[in-house]
PDB file of N, CA and C in Angstrom:
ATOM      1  N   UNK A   1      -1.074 -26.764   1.591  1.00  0.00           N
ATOM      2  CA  UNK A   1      -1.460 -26.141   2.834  1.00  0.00           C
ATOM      3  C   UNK A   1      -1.468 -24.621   2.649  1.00  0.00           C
ATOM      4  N   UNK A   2      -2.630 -23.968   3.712  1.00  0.00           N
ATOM      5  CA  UNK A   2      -2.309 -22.384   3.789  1.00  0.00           C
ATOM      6  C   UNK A   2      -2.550 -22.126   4.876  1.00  0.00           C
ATOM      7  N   UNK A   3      -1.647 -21.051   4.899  1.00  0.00           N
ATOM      8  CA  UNK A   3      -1.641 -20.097   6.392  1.00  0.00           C
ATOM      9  C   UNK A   3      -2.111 -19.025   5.784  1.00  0.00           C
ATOM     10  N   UNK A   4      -3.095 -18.021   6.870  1.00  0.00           N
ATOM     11  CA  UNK A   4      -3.235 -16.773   6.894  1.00  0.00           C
ATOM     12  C   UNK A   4      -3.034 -16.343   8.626  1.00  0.00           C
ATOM     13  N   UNK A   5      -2.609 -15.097   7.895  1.00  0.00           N
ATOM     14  CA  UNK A   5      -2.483 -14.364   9.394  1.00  0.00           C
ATOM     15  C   UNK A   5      -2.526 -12.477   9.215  1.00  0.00           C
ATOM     16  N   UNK A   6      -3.139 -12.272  10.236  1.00  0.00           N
ATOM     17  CA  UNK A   6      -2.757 -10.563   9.972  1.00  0.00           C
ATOM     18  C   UNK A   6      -2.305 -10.020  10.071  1.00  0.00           C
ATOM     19  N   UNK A   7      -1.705  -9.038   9.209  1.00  0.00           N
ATOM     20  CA  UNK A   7      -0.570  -8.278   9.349  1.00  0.00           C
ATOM     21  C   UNK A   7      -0.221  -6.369   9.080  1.00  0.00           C
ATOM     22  N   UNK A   8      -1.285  -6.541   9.750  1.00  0.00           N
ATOM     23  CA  UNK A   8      -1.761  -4.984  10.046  1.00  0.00           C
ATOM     24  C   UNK A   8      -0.163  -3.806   9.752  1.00  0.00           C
ATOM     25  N   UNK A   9      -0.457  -3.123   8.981  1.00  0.00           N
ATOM     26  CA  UNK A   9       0.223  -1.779   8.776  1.00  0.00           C
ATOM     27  C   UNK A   9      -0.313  -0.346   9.087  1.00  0.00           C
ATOM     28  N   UNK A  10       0.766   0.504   9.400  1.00  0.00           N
ATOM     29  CA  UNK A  10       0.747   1.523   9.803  1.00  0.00           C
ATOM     30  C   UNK A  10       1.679   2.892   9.023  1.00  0.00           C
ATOM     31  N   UNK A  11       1.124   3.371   8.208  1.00  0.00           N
ATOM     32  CA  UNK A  11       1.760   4.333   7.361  1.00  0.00           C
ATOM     33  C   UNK A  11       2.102   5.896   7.927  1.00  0.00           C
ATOM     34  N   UNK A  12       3.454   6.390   7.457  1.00  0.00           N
ATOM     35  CA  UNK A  12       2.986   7.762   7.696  1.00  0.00           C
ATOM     36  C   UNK A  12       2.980   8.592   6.727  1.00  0.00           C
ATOM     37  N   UNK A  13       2.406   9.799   6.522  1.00  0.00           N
ATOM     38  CA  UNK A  13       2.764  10.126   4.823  1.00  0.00           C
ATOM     39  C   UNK A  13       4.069  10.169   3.994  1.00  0.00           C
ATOM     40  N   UNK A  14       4.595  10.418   4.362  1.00  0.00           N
ATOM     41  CA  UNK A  14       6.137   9.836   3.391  1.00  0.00           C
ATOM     42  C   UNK A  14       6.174   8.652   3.115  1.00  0.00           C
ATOM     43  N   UNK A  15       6.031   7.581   3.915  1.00  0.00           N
ATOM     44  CA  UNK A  15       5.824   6.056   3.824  1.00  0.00           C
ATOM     45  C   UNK A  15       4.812   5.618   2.882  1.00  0.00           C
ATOM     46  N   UNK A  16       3.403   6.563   2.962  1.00  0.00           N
ATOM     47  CA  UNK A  16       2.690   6.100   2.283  1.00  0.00           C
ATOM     48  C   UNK A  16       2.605   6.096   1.057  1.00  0.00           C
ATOM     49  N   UNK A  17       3.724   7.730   0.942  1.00  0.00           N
ATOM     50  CA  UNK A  17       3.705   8.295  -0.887  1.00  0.00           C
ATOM     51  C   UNK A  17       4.443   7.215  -1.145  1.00  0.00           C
ATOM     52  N   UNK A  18       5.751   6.461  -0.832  1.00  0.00           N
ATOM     53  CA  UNK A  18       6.736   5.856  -1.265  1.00  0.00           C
ATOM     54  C   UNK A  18       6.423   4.909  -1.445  1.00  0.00           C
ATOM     55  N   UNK A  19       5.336   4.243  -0.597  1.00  0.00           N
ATOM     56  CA  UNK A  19       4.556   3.068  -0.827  1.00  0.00           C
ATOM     57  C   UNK A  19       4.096   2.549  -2.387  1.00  0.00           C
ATOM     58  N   UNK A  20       3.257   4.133  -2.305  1.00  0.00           N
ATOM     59  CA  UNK A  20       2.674   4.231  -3.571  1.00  0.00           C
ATOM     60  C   UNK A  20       3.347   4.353  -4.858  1.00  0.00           C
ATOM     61  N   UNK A  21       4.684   5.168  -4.715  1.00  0.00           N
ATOM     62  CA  UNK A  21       5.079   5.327  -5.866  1.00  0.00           C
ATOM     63  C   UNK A  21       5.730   4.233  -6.102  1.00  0.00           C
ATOM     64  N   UNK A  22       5.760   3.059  -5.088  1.00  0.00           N
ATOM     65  CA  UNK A  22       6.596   1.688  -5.725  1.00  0.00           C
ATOM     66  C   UNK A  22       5.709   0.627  -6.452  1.00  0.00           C
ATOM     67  N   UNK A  23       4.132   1.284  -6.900  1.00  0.00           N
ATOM     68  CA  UNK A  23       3.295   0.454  -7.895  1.00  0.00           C
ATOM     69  C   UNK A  23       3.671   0.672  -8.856  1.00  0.00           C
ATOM     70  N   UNK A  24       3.033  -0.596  -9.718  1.00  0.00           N
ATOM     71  CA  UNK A  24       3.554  -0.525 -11.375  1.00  0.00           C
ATOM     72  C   UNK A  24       2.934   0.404 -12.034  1.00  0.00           C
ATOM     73  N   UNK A  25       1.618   0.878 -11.532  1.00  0.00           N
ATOM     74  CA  UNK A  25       0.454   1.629 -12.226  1.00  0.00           C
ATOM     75  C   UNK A  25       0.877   3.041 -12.041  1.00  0.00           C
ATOM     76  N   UNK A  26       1.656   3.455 -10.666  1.00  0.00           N
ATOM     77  CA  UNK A  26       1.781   4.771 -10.508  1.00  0.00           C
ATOM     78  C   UNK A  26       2.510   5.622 -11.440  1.00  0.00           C
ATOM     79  N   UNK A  27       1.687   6.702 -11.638  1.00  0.00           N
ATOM     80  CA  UNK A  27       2.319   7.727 -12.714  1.00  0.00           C
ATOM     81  C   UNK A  27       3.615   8.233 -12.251  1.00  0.00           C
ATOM     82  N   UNK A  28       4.402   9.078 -13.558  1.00  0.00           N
ATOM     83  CA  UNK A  28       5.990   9.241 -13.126  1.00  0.00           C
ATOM     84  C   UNK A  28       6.112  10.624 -12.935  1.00  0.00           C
ATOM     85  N   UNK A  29       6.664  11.248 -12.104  1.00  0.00           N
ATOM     86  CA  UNK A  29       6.319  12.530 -12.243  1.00  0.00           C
ATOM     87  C   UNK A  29       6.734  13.517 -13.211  1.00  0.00           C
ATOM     88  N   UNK A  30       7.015  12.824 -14.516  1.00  0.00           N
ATOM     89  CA  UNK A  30       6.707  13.454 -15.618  1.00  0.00           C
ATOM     90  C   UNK A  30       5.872  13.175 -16.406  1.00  0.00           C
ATOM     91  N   UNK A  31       4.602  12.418 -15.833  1.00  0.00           N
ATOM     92  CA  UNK A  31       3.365  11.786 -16.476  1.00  0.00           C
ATOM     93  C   UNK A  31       2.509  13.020 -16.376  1.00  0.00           C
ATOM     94  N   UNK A  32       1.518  13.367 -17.639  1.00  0.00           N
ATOM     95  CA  UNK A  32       0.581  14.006 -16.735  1.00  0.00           C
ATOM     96  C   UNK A  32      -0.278  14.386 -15.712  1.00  0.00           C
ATOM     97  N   UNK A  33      -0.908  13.086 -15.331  1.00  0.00           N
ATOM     98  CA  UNK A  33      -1.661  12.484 -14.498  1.00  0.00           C
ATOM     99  C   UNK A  33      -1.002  12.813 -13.362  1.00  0.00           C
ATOM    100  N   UNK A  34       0.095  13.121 -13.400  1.00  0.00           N
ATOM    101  CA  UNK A  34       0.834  12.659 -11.918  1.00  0.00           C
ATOM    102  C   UNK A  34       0.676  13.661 -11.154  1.00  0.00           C
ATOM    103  N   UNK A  35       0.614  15.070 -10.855  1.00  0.00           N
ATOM    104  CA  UNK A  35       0.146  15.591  -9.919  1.00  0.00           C
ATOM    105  C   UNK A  35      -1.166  15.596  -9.356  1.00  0.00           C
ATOM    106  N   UNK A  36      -2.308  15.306 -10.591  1.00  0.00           N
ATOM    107  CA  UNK A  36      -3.819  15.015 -10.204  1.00  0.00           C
ATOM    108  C   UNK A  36      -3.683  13.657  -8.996  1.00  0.00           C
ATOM    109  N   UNK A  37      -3.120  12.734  -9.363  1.00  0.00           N
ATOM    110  CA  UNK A  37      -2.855  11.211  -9.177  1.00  0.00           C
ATOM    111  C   UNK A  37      -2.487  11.670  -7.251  1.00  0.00           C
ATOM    112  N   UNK A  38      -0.716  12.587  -7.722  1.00  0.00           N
ATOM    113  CA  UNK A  38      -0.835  12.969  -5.845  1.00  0.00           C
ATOM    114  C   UNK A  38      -1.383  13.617  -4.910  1.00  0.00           C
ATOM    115  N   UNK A  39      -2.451  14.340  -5.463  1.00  0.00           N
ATOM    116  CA  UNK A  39      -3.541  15.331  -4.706  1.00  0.00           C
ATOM    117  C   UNK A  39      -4.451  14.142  -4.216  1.00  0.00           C
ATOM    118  N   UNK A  40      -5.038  13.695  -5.205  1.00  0.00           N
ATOM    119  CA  UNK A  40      -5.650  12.425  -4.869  1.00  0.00           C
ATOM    120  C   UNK A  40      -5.441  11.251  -3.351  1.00  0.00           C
ATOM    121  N   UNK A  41      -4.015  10.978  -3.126  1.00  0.00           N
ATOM    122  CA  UNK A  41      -3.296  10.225  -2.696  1.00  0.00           C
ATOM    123  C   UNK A  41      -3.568  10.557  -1.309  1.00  0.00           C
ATOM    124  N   UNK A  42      -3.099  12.056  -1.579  1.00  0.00           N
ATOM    125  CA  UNK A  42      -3.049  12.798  -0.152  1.00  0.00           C
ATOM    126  C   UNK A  42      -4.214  12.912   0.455  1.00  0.00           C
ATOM    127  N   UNK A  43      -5.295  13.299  -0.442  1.00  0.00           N
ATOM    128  CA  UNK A  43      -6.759  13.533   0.550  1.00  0.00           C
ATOM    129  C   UNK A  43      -7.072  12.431   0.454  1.00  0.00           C
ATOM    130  N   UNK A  44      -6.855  11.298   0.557  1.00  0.00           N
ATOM    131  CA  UNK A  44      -6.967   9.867   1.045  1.00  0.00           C
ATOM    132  C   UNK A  44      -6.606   9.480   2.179  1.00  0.00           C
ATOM    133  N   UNK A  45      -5.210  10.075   2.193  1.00  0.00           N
ATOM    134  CA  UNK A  45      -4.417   9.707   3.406  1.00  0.00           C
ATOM    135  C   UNK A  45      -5.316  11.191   4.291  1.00  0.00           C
ATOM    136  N   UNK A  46      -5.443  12.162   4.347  1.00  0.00           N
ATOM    137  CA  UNK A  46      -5.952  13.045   5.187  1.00  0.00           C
ATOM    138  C   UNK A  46      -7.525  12.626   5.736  1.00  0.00           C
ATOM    139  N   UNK A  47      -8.038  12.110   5.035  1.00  0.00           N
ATOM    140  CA  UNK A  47      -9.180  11.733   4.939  1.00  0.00           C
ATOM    141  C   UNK A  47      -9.405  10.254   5.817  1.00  0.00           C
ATOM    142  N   UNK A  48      -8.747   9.186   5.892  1.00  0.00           N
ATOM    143  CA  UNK A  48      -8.568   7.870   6.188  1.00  0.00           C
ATOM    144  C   UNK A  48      -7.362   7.934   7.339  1.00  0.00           C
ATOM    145  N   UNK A  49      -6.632   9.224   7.518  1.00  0.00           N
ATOM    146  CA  UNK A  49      -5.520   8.599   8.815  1.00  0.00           C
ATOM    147  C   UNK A  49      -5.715   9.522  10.091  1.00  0.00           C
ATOM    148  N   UNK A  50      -5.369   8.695  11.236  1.00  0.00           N
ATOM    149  CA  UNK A  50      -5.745   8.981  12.607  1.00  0.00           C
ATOM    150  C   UNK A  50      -4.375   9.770  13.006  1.00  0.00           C
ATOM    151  N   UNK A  51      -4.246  10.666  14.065  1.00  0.00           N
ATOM    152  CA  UNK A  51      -2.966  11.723  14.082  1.00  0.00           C
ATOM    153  C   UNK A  51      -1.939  10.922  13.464  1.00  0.00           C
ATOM    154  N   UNK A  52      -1.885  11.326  11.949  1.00  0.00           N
ATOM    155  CA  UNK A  52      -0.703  11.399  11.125  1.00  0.00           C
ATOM    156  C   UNK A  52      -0.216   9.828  10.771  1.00  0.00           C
ATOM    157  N   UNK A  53      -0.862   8.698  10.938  1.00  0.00           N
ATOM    158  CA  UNK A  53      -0.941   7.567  11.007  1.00  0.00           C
ATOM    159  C   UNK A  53      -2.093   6.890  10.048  1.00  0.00           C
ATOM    160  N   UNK A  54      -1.986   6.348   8.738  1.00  0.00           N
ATOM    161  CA  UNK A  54      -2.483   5.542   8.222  1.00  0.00           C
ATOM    162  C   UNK A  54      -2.789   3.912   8.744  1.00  0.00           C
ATOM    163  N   UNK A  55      -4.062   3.111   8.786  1.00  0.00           N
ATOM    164  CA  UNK A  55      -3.413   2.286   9.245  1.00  0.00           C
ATOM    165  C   UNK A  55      -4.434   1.247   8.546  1.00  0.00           C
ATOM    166  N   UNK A  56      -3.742   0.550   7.673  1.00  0.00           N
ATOM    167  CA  UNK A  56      -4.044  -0.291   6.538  1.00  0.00           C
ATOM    168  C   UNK A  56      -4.551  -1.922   7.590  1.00  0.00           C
ATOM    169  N   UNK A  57      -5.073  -2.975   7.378  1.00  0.00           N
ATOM    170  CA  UNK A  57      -5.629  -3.921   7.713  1.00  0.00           C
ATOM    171  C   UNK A  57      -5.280  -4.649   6.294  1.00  0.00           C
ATOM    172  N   UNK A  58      -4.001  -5.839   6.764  1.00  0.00           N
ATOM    173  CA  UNK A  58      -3.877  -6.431   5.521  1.00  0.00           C
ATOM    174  C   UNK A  58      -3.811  -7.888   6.307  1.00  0.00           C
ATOM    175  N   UNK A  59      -4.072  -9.271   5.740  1.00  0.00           N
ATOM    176  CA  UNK A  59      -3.950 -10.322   5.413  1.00  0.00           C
ATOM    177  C   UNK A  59      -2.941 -10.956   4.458  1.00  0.00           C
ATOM    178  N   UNK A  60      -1.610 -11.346   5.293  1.00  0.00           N
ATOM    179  CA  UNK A  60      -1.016 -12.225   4.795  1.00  0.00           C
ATOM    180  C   UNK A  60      -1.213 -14.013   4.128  1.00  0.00           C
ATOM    181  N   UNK A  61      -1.088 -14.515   3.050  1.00  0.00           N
ATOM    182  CA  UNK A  61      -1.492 -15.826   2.756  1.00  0.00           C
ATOM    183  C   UNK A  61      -0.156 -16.598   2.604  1.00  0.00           C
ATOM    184  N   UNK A  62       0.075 -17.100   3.459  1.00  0.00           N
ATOM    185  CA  UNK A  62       1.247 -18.843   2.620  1.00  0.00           C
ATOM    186  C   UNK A  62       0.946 -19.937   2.277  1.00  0.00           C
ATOM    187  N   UNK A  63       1.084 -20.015   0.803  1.00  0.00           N
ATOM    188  CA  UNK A  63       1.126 -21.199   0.476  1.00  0.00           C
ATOM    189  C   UNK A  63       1.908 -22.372   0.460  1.00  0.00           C
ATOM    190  N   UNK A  64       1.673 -23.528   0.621  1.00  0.00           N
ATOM    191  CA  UNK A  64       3.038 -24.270   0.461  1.00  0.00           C
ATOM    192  C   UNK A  64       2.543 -25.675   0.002  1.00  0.00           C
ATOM    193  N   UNK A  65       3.191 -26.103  -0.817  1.00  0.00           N
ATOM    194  CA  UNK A  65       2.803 -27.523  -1.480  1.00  0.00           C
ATOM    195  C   UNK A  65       4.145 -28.469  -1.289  1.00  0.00           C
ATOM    196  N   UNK A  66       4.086 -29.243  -0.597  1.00  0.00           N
ATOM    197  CA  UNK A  66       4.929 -30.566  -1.371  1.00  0.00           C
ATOM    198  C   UNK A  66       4.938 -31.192  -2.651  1.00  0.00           C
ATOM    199  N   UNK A  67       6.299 -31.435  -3.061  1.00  0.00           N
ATOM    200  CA  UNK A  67       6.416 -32.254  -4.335  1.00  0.00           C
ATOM    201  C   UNK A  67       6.801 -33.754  -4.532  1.00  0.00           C
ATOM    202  N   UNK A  68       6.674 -34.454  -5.174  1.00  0.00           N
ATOM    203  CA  UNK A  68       7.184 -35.728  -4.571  1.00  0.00           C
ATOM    204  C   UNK A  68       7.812 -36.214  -5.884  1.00  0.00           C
ATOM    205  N   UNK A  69       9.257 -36.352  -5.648  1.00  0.00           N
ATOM    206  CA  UNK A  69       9.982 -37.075  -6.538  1.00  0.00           C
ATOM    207  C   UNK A  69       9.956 -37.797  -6.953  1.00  0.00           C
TER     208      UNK A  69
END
């Protein structure tokens, strides 16, 4: 069986950096990349959020299977 349902988020920029920096991909801030990487981040979020509010549109999925002994 699956469920979906939506589960809409709402970021604010601190939330969102922290968000971000909890990916596996995100650079460390002793990476090079990594200040290009948070300029980036930010005119995303400046660019995409409504007064000071990001607000992501996500879809939750559950799966669930029975097993039979």
């Amino acid at each position: 069986m699956t469920w979906e349902f939506p589960n809409p988020m709402e970021y604010t920029r601190e939330n969102w950096l922290a968000y971000i920096a909890s990916q596996d991909d995100c650079p460390l801030p002793t990476d090079p990349g990594y200040d290009a990487h948070i300029a980036a981040i930010n005119e995303a979020f400046d660019r995409d959020s409504v007064n000071g509010l990001l607000h992501v549109d996500r879809i939750t999925k559950i799966y669930c299977e029975r097993i039979e002994r």
